[in-house]
Protein backbone atom coordinates (compact mmCIF):
# COMPACT_ATOMS: atom_id res chain seq x y z
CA UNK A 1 178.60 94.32 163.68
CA UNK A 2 181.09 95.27 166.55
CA UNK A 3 179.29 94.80 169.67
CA UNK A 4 177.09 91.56 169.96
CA UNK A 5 173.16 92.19 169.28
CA UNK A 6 170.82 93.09 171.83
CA UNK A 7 167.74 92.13 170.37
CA UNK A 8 166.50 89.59 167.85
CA UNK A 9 163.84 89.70 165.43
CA UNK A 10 161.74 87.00 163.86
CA UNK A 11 159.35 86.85 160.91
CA UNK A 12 156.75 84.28 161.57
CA UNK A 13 155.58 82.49 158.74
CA UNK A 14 157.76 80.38 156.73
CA UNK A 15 160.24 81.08 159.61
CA UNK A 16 158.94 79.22 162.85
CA UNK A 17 155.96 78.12 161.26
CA UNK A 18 155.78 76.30 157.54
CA UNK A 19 152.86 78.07 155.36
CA UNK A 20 150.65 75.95 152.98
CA UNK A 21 147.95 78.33 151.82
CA UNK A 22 146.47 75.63 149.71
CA UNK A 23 145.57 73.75 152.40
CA UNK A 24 143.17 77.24 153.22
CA UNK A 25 142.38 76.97 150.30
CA UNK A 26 141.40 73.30 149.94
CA UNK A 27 139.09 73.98 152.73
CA UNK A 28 137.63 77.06 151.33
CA UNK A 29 137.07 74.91 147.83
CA UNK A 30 134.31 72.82 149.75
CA UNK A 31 132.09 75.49 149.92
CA UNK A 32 132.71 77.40 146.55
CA UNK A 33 131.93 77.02 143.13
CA UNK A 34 136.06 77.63 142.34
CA UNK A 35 139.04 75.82 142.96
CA UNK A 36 141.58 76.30 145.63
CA UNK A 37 143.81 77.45 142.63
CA UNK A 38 141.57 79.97 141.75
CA UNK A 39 140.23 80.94 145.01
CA UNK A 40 143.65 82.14 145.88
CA UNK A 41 144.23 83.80 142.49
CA UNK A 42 141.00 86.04 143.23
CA UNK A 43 141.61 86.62 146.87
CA UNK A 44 145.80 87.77 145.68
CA UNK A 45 143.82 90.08 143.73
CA UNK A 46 140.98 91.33 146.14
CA UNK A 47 141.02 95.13 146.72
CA UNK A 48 140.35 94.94 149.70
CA UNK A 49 143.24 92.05 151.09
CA UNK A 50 145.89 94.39 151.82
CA UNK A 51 143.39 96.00 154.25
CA UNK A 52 143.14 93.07 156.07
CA UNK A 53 146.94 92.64 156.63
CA UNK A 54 146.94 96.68 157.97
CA UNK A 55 143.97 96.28 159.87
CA UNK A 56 141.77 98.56 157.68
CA UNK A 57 138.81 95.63 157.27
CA UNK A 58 137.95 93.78 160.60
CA UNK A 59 138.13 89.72 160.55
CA UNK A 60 134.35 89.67 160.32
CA UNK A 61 133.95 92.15 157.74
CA UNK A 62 136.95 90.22 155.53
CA UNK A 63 134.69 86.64 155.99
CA UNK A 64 131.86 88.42 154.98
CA UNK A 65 133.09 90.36 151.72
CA UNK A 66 134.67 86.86 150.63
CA UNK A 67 131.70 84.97 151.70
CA UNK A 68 129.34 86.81 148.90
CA UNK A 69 131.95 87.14 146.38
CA UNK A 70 133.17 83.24 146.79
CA UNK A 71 131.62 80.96 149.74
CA UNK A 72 128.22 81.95 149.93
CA UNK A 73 127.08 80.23 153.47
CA UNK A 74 130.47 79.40 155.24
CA UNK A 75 129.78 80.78 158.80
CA UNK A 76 132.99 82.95 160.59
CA UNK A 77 133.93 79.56 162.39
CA UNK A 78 133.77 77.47 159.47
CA UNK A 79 136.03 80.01 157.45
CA UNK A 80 138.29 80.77 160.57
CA UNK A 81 138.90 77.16 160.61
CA UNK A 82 139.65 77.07 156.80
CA UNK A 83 141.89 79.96 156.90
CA UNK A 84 143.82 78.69 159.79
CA UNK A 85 144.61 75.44 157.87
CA UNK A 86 147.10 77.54 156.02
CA UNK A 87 149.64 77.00 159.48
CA UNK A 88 151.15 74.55 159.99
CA UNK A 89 150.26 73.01 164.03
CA UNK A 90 154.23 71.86 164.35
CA UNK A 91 156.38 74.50 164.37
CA UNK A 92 159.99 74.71 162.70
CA UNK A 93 161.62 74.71 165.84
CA UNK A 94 162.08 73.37 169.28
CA UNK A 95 160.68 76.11 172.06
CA UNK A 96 164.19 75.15 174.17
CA UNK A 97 165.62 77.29 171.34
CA UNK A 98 163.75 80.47 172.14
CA UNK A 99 164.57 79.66 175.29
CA UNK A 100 168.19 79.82 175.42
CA UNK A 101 168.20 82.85 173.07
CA UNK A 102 166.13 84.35 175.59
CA UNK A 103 168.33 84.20 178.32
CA UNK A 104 170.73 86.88 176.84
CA UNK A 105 168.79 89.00 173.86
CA UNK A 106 165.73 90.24 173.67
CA UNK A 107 162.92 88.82 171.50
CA UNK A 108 160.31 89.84 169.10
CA UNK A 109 157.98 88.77 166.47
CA UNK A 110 157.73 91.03 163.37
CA UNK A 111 154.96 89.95 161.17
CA UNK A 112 152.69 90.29 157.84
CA UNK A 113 149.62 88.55 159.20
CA UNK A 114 145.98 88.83 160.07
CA UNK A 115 143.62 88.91 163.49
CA UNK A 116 142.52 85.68 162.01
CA UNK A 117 145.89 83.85 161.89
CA UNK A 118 147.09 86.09 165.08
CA UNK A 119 144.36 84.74 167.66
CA UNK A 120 145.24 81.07 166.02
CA UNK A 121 149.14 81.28 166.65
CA UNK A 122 148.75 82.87 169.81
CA UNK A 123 146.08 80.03 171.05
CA UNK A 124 148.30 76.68 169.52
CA UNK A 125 152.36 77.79 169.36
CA UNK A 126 153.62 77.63 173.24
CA UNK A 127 157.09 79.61 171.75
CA UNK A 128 155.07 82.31 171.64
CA UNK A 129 155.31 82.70 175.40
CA UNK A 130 159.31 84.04 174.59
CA UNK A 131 158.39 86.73 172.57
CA UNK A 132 156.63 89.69 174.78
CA UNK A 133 157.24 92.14 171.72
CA UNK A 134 154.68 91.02 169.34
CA UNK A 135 154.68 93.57 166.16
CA UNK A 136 151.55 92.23 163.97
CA UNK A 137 150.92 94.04 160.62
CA UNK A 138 147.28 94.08 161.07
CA UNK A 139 147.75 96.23 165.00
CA UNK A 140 150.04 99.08 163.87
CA UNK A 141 148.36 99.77 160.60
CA UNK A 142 152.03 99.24 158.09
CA UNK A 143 153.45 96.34 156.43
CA UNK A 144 156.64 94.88 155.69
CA UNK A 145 159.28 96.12 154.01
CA UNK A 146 157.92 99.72 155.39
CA UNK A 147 160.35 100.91 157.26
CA UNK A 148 157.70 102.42 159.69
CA UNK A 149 157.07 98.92 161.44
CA UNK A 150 160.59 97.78 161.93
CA UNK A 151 160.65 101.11 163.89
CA UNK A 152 157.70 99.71 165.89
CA UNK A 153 159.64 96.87 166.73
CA UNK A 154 163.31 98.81 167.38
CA UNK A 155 160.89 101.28 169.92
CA UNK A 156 159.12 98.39 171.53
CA UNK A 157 162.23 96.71 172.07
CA UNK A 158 163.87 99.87 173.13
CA UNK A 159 166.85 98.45 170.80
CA UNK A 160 168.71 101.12 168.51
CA UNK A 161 168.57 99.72 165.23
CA UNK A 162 172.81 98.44 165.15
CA UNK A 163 171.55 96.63 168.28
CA UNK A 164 169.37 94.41 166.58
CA UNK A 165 169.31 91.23 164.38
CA UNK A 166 166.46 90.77 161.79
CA UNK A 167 165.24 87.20 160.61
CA UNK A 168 162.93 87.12 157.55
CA UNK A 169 162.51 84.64 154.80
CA UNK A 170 162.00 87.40 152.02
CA UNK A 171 165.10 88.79 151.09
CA UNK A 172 163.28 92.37 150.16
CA UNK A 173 162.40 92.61 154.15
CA UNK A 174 165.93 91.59 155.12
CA UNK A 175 167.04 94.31 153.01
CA UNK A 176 164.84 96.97 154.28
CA UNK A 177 166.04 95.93 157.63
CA UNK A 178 169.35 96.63 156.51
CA UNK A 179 168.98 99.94 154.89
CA UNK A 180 167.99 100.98 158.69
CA UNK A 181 171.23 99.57 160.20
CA UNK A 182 169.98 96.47 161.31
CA UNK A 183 172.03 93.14 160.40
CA UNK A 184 170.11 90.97 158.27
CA UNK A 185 169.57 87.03 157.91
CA UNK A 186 167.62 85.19 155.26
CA UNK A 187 165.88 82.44 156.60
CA UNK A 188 166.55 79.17 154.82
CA UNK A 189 167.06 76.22 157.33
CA UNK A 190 167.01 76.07 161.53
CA UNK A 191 171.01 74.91 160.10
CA UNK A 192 171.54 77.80 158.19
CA UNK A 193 169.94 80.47 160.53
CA UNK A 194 171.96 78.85 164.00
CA UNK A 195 175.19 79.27 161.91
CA UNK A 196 174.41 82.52 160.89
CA UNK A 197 173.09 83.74 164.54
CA UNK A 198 176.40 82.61 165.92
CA UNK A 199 178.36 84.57 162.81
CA UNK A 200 176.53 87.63 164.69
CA UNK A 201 178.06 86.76 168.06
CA UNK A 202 174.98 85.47 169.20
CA UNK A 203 175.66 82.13 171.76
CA UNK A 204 173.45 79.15 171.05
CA UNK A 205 174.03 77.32 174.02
C-alpha cells in the first residue's frame, strides 16, 4: 500500500473478544433434554439461524423458535443470559490501544453477530466507545464475506477501499476484503496483528 491507511477495520469476535460458544451452550444444556454438543449441532443446522445473523428473525422470535424446538420454558432473560455466556467479559486488548489508533485513523467494527450479542457488547466492552462506525450483520441485512457489507463499512467510513485496513480472524473474509482493494490482516495474536499494523505504516505509539 503506498500511502498509509486511513481507516481501520475490526472483526469482533475472536478478534477483541475470545468466543466460547460452549459455554452458551452449557447454559442452554440446563434447561434441555440435549447436550451442549448437540444443542449447537442442531442450532448450526437451524433454517432459520442465518436469519438471525441478517436480521430476518427478531431476538424474540429466535428465543422463541429455539425455545419449542430445544428449551421448552427458558424465559428471553434466562436465554439472553445463556447466549451471552458465549463472550468472553475480558477483552483481548487494552482500550489505551484503540485509543492511540484513534488518534490518527479512523475506526470501525465489522461484524457477523446478533441483536442479542450486540446489546451485550455494547452494554459490558468500554472499547467500544472508539469505534463510532459500528457495521453489525444483523442491521444492514448481509453477511461476511459479501462484499455488500464491507461497502457499508468503506461508505460509513467515507474511506475508498485502498484507504482502508481490514482485521478478521477468518482468512475467507480477509480475502474478500482484498478482492475489493482493501489490505488484509489475519488475526492471530495482539503480537502478530501490532507487527503487522505497523508493516501497513500504521504508528502504534
Amino acid at each position: 500500500m503506498a500511502a498509509k491507511p486511513k481507516a481501520i477495520i475490526f472483526d469482533i469476535g475472536s478478534v477483541l473478544i475470545r468466543v466460547d460458544v460452549a459455554r452458551a451452550m452449557q447454559g442452554l444444556a440446563t434447561v434441555s433434554p440435549l447436550s451442549p454438543a448437540e444443542l449447537w449441532s442442531a442450532i448450526q443446522k437451524d433454517p432459520l439461524w442465518p436469519d438471525l445473523q441478517v436480521g430476518k428473525i427478531s431476538a424474540r422470535d429466535w428465543h422463541m423458535h429455539l425455545a419449542r424446538r430445544l428449551a421448552e420454558g427458558i424465559t428471553f432473560q434466562q436465554f439472553c443470559e445463556a447466549w451471552n455466556r458465549a463472550l468472553d467479559p475480558t477483552p483481548i486488548h487494552e482500550d489505551a490501544f484503540f485509543a492511540k489508533l484513534g488518534k490518527r485513523h479512523k475506526l470501525a467494527l465489522l461484524s457477523n453477530t446478533d441483536p442479542i450479542h450486540v446489546k451485550h457488547m455494547e452494554a459490558t466492552y468500554g472499547f467500544f466507545e472508539y469505534f463510532p462506525v459500528r457495521i453489525y450483520s444483523c442491521a444492514v441485512g448481509c453477511s461476511k464475506p459479501d462484499p455488500l457489507i464491507f461497502q457499508h463499512a468503506l461508505k460509513a467510513l467515507k474511506v475508498h477501499a485502498d484507504q482502508a485496513v481490514f482485521v478478521d480472524d477468518i482468512a475467507a473474509n480477509v480475502d474478500a476484503a482484498k478482492s475489493l482493494g482493501m489490505a488484509g490482516i489475519q488475526f492471530q495474536s495482539p503480537e502478530q496483528l501490532a507487527a503487522d499494523l505497523t508493516s501497513h505504516g500504521i504508528e502504534l505509539n
